[in-house]
Protein backbone atom coordinates (compact mmCIF):
# COMPACT_ATOMS: atom_id res chain seq x y z
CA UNK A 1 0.00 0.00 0.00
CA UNK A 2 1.11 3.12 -0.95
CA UNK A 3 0.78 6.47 1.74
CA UNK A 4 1.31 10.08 0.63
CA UNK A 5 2.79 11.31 3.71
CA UNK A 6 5.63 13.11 2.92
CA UNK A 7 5.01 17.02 3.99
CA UNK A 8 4.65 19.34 1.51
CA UNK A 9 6.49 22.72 2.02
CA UNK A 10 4.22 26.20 2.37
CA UNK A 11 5.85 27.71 -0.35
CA UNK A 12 5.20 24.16 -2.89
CA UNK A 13 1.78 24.57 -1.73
CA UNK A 14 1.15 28.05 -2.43
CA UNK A 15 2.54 27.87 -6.08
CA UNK A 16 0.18 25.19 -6.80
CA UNK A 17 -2.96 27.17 -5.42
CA UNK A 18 -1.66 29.96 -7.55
CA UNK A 19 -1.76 27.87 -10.33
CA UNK A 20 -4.90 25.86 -10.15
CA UNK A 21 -7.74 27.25 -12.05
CA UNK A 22 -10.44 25.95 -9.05
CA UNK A 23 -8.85 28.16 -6.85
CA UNK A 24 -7.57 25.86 -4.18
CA UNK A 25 -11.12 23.57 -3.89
CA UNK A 26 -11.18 20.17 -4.03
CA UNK A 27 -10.77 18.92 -7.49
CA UNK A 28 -13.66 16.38 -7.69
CA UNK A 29 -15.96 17.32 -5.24
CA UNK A 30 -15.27 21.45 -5.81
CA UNK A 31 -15.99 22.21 -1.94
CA UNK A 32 -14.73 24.81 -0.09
CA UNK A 33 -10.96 25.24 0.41
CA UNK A 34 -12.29 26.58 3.75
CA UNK A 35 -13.11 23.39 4.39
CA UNK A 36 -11.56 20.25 4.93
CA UNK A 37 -9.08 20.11 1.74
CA UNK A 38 -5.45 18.27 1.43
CA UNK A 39 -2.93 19.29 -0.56
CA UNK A 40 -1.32 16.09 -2.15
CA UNK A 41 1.01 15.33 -5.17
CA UNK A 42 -0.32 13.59 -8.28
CA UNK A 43 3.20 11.26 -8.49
CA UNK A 44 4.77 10.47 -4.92
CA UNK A 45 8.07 9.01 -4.89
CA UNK A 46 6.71 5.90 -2.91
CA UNK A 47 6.20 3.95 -6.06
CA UNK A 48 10.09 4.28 -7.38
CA UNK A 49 12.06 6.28 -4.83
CA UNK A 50 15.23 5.30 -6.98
CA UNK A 51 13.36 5.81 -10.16
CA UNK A 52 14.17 9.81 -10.93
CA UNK A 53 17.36 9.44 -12.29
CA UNK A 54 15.09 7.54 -15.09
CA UNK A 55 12.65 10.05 -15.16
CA UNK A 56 15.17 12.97 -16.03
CA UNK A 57 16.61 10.88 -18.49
CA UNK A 58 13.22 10.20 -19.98
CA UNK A 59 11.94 13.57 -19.67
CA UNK A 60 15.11 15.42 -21.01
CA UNK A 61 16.50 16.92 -18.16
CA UNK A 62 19.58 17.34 -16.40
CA UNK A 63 19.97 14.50 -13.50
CA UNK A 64 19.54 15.57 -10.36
CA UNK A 65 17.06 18.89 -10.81
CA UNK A 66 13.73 17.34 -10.50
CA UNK A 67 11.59 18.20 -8.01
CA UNK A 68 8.45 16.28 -7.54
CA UNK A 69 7.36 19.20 -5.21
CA UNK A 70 6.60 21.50 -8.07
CA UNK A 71 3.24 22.97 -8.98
CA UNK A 72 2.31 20.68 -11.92
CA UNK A 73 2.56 17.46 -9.18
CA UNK A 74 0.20 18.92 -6.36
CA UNK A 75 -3.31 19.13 -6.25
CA UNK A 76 -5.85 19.87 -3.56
CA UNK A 77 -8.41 16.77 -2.90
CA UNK A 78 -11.25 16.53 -0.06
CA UNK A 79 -10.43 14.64 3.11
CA UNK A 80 -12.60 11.74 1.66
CA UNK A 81 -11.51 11.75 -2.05
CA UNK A 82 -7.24 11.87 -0.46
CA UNK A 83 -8.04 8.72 1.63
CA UNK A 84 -9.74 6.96 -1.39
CA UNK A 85 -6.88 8.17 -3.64
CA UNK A 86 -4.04 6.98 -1.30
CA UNK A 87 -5.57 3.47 -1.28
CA UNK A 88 -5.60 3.49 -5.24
CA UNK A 89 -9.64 4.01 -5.59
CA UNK A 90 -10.02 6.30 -8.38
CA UNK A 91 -7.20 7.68 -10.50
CA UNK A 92 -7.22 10.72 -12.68
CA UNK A 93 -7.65 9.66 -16.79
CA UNK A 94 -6.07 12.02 -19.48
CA UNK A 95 -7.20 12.62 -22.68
CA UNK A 96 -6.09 10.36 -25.98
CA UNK A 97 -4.47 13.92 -27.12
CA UNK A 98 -2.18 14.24 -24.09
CA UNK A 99 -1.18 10.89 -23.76
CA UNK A 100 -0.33 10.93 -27.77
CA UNK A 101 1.49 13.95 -27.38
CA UNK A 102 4.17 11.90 -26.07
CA UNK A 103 4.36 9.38 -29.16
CA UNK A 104 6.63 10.68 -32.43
CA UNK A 105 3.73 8.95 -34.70
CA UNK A 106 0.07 9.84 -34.10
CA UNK A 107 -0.96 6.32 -33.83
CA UNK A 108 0.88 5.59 -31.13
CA UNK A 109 3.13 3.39 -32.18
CA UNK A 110 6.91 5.08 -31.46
CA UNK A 111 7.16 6.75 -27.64
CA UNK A 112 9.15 9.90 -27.98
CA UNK A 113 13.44 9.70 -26.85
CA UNK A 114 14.94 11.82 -25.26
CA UNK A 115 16.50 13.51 -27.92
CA UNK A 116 12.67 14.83 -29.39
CA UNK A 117 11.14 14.50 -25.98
CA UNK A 118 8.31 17.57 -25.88
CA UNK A 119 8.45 20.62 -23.26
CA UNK A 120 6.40 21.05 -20.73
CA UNK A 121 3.04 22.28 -21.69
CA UNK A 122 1.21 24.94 -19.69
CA UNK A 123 -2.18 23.95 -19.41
CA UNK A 124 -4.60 23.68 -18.49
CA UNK A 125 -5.30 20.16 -18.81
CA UNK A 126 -8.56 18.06 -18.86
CA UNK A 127 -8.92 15.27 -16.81
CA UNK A 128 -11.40 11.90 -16.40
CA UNK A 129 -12.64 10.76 -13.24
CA UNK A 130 -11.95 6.91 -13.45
CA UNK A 131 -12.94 4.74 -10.73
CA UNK A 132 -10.93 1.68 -10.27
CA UNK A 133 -12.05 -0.73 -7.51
CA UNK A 134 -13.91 -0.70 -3.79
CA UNK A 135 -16.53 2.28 -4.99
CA UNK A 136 -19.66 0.64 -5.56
CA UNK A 137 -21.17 1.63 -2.47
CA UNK A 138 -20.36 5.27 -2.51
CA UNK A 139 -21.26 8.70 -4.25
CA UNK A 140 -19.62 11.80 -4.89
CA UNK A 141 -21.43 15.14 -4.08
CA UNK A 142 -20.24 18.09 -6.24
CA UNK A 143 -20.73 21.59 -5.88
CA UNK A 144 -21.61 23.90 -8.71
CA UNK A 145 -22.82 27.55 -9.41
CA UNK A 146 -25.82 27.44 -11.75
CA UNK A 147 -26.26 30.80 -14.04
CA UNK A 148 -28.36 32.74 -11.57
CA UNK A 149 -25.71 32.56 -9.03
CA UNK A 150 -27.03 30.05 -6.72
CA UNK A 151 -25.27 27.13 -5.38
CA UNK A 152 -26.37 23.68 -6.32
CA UNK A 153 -24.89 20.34 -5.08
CA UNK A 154 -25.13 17.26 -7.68
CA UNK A 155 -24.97 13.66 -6.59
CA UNK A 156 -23.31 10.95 -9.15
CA UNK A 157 -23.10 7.18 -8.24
CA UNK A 158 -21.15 4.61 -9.82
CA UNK A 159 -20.09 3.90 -12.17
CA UNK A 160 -19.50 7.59 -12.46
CA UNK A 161 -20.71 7.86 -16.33
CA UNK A 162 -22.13 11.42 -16.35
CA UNK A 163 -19.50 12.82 -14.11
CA UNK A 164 -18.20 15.90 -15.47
CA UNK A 165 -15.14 16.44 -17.32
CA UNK A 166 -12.17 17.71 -14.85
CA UNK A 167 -10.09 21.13 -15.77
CA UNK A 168 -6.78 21.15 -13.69
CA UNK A 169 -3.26 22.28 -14.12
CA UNK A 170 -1.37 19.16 -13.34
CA UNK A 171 0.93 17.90 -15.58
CA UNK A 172 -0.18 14.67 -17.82
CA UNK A 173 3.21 13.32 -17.41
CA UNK A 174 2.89 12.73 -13.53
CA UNK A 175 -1.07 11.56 -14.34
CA UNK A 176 0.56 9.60 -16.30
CA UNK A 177 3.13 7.56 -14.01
CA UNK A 178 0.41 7.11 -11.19
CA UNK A 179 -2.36 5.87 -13.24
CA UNK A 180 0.29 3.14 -14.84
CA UNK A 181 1.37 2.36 -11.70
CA UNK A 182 -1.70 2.02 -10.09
CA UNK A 183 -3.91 0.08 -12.96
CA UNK A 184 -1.15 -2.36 -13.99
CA UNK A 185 0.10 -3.24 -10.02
CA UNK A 186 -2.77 -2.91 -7.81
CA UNK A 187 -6.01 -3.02 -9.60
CA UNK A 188 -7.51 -6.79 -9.94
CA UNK A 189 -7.74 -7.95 -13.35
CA UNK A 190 -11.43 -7.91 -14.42
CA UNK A 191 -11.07 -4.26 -13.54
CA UNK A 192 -8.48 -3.68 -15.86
CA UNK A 193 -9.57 -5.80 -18.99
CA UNK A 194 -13.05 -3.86 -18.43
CA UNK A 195 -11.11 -0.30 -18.55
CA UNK A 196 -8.77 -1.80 -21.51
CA UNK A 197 -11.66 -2.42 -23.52
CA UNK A 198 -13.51 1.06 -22.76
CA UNK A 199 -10.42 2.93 -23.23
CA UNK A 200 -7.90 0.90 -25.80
CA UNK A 201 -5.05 4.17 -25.18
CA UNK A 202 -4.44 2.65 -21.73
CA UNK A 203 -1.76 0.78 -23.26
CA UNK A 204 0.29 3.78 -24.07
CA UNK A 205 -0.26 5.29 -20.79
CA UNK A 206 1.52 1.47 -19.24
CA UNK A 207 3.75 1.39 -21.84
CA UNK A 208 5.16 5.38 -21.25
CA UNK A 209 4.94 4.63 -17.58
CA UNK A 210 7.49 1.77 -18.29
CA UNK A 211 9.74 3.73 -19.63
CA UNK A 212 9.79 6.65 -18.28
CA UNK A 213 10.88 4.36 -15.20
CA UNK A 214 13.25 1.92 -16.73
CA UNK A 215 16.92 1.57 -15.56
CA UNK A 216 19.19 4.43 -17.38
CA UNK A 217 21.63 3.38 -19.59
CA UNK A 218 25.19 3.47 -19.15
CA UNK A 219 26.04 5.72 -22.10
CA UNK A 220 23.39 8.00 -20.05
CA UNK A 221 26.85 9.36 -17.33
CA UNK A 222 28.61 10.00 -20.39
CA UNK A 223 26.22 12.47 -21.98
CA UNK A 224 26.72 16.10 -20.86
CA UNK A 225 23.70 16.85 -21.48
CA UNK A 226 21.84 14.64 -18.53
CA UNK A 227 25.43 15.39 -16.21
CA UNK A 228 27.34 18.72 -16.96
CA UNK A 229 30.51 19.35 -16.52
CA UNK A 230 30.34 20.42 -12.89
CA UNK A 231 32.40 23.44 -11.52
CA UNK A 232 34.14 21.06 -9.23
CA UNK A 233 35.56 18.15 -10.99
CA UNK A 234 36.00 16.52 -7.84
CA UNK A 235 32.52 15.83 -7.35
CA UNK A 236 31.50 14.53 -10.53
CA UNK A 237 28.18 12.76 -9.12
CA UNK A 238 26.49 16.20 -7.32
CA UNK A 239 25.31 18.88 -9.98
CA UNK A 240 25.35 22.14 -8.81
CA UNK A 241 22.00 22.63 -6.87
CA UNK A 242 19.49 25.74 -6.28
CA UNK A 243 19.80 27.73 -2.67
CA UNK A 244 16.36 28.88 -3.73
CA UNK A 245 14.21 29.74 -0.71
CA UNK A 246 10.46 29.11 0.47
CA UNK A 247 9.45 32.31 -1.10
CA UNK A 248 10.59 31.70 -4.14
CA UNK A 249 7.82 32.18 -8.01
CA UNK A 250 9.19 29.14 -9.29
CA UNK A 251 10.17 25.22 -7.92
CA UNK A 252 13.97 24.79 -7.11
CA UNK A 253 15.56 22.41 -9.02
CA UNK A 254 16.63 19.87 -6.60
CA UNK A 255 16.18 16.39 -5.73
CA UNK A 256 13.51 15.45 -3.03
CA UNK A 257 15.75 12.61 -2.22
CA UNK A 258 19.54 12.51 -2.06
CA UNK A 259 20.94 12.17 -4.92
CA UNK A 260 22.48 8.44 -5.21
CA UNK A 261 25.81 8.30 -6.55
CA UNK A 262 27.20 7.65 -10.25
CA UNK A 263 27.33 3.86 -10.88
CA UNK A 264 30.87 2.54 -11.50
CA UNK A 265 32.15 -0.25 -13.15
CA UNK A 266 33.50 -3.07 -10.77
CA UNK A 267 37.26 -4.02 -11.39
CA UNK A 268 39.42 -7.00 -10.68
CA UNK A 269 41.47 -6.66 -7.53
CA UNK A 270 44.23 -8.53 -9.66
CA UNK A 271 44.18 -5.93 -12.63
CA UNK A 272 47.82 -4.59 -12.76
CA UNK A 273 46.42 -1.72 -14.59
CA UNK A 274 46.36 2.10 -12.63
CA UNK A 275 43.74 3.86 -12.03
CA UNK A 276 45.23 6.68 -14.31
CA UNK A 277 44.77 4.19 -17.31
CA UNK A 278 41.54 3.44 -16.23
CA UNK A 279 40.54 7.04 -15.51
CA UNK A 280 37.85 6.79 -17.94
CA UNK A 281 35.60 4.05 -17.21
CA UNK A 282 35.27 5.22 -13.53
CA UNK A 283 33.67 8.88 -14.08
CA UNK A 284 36.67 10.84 -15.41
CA UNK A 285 35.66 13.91 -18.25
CA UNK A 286 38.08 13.36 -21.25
CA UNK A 287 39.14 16.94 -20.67
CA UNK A 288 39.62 16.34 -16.45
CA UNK A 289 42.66 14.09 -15.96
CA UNK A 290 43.22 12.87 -12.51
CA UNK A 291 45.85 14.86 -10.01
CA UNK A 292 49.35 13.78 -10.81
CA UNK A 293 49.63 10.12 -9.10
CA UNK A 294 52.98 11.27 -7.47
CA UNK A 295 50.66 14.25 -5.13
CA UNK A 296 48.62 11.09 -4.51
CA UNK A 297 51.64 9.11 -2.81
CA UNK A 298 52.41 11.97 -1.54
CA UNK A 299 49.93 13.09 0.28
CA UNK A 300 48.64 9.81 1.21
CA UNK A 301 52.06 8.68 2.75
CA UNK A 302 52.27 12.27 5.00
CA UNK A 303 49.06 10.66 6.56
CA UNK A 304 48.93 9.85 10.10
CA UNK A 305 48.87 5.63 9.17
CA UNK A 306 52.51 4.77 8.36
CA UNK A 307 53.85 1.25 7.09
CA UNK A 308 52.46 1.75 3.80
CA UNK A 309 55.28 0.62 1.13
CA UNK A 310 54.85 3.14 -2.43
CA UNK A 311 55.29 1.41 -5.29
CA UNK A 312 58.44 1.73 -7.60
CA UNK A 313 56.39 3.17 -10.28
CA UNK A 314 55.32 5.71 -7.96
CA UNK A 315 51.47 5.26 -8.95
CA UNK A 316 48.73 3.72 -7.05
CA UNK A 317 47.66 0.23 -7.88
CA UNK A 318 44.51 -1.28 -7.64
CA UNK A 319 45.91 -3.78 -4.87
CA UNK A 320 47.77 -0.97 -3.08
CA UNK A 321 44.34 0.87 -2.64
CA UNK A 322 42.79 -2.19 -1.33
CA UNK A 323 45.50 -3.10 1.07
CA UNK A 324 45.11 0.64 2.09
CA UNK A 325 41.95 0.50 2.78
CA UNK A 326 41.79 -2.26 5.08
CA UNK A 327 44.78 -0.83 7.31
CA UNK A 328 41.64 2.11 7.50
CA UNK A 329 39.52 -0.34 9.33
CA UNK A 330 37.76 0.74 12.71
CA UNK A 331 38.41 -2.15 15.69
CA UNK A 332 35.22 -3.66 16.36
CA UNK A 333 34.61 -2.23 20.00
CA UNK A 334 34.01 -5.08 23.31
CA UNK A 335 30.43 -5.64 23.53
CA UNK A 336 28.68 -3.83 26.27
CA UNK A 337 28.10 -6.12 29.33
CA UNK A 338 24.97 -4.20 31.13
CA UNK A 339 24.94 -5.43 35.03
CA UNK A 340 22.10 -7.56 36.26
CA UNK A 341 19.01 -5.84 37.36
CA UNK A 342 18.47 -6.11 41.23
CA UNK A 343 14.75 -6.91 42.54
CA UNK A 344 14.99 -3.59 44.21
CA UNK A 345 15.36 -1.27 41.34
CA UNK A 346 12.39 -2.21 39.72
CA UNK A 347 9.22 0.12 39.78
CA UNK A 348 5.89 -1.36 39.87
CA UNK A 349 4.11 0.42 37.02
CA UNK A 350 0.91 2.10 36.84
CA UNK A 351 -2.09 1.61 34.73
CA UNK A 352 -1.74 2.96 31.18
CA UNK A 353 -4.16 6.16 30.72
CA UNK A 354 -4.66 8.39 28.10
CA UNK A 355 -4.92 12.23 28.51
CA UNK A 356 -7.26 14.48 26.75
CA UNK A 357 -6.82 17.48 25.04
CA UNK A 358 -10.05 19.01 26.35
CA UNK A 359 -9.32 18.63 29.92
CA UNK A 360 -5.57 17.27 30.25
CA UNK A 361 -5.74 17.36 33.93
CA UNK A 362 -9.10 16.49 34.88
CA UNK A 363 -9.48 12.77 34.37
CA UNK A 364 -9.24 12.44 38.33
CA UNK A 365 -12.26 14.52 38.65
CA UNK A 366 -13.92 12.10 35.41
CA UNK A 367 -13.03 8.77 37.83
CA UNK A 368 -14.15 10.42 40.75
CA UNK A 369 -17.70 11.64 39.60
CA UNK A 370 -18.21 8.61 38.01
CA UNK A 371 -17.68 6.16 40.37
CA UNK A 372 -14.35 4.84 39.18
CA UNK A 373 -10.99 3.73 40.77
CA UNK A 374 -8.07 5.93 40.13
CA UNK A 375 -6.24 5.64 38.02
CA UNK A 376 -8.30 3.40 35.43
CA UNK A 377 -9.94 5.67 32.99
CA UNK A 378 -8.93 4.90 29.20
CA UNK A 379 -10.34 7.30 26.65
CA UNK A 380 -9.40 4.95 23.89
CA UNK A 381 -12.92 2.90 24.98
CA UNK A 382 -15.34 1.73 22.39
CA UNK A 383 -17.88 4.19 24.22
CA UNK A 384 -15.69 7.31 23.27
CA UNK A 385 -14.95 6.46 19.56
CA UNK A 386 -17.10 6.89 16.60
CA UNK A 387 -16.74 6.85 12.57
């Protein structure tokens, strides 16, 4: 199961609000944003926490700058409609046209690389509502001003037919990624087949999902155009990221996760090759050579460990390093022997209570006027909840 809980920050928020053509109220059920409304992203990073670097790649951006806290990812939802949401109830459905968009051939055929990958429309966007499983016993109210002004409330039951169409500004590429998600890992199967056979496009919304999550390739670190040339060529995995603050117009680009590091190729401990040969293959820019391998010995042997014997050839060897490293090895500290606990340290304990925020300090008086023993009252009782 999959839980949006990850806080969003005021100033993500307040960009979306500013952006969202219903003004901040609920997107299906238009009430009140005076009301009981939660501001939730489209996309969480739940589904593929180490899926972005494949999403920049797909998308055409430079690795490490997206930020799924932007303005095209949140949306505002009712208290009822987030709960149903976060337990994959109803997903959002966008049009054949949007979901095309992405495709170099209008039938569908060819998904767009990253090379001709399209920019970010502005929007607005038009959305379905698209039920998926566990709603047959409930309705959705929606609010609505008629043309004299008044306020009218409309019921619709499922299957949700003549539920109008949805105007939002959320991206289709993040609708996109849930809804594949969602309908090809936690629907049941009659429910899919049915939605497959009402809506045949489906399959380019899996198949784009699929790849805009698949593993990046190799070649991808070599391209300068997914990982600069960073100021600092000794940090060749970190791009240079935003300072932006919470007040900011626009969404930093930065990574709501830390950035993992560059995969390198794994080498044979036995390779009598340098690491200046090999420079290359482990993150090196053909323009960056490493420092000078003689600063390396040096430096290295001016260290507080001593014992270390420098090779004749004055560079450092793949053995060398390993040996090195395991002279760097921590002892393992004694274990921690705790001393036996005497009979007369232990406390008798007292019955578990729960406070309440009403009247914190007054549950004595609640035992005593209802003819209770101290010390007993437990506000978590059957007679005290309700749905």
């Amino acid at each position: 199961m999959v839980y949006l809980t990850s806080t969003l920050k005021t100033a993500a928020t307040k960009r979306a609000k500013n952006a969202d053509p219903n003004l901040g109220r609920c997107l299906i059920e238009n009430c009140s944003s005076t009301g009981a409304i939660r501001v939730a992203r489209v996309y969480d990073r739940d589904f593929h926490p180490n899926n972005l670097d494949s999403m920049e790649w797909g998308w055409n951006m430079v690795r490490g700058t997206l930020d799924l806290d932007t303005r095209r990812n949140i949306f505002c939802l009712g208290e009822s409609m987030y709960e149903m949401y976060k337990h994959r109830n109803w997903a959002l459905l966008p049009s054949e046209e949007d979901v095309l968009g992405f495709f170099s051939d209008p039938k569908g055929i060819t998904m767009c690389v990253r090379e001709n990958f399209p920019a970010p429309q502005r929007g607005p966007f038009r959305y379905k509502f698209l039920p998926l499983g566990n709603m047959h016993d409930i309705y959705i109210t929606r609010q609505s001003t008629s043309d004299d002004g008044s306020n009218t409330v409309d019921i619709y039951e499922f299957p949700f037919e003549d539920f109008p169409v949805i105007t939002s500004h959320v991206d289709p590429r993040y609708v996109i990624l849930h809804l594949g998600e969602t309908l090809f890992g936690g629907v049941e199967d009659s429910v899919r087949m049915a939605l497959l056979k009402k809506y045949p496009y489906l399959r380019n919304v899996w198949s784009l999902s699929k790849s805009w999550t698949a593993t990046v390739p190799m070649f991808a670190f070599r391209d300068r155009t997914y990982i600069p040339r960073p100021h600092n060529s000794n940090n060749l995995a970190t791009p240079v990221q935003s300072n932006s603050e919470d007040e900011d117009a626009c969404t930093p680009f930065r990574r709501n996760t830390p950035l993992p590091p560059k995969p390198m190729p794994w080498f044979s401990s036995s390779s009598e090759t340098s690491l200046n040969d090999e420079s290359d293959d482990h993150g090196y820019w053909d323009d960056d050579p490493p420092k000078n391998s003689d600063d390396m010995d040096t430096a290295m042997c001016s260290g507080p460990r001593s014992g270390f014997s420098t090779s004749s050839t004055g560079q450092w060897m793949v053995d060398r390093i390993f040996d090195w490293a395991r002279g760097c090895w921590a002892p393992t500290p004694p274990p921690e022997v705790k001393p036996p606990l005497r009979r007369s340290t232990r406390i008798r304990k007292k019955p578990k209570r729960f406070l309440s925020n009403f009247h914190p300090n007054n549950i004595d008086s609640m035992e005593w006027g209802w003819n209770m023993v101290r010390g007993t009252l437990d506000l978590n009782t059957r007679r005290n909840i309700f749905c």
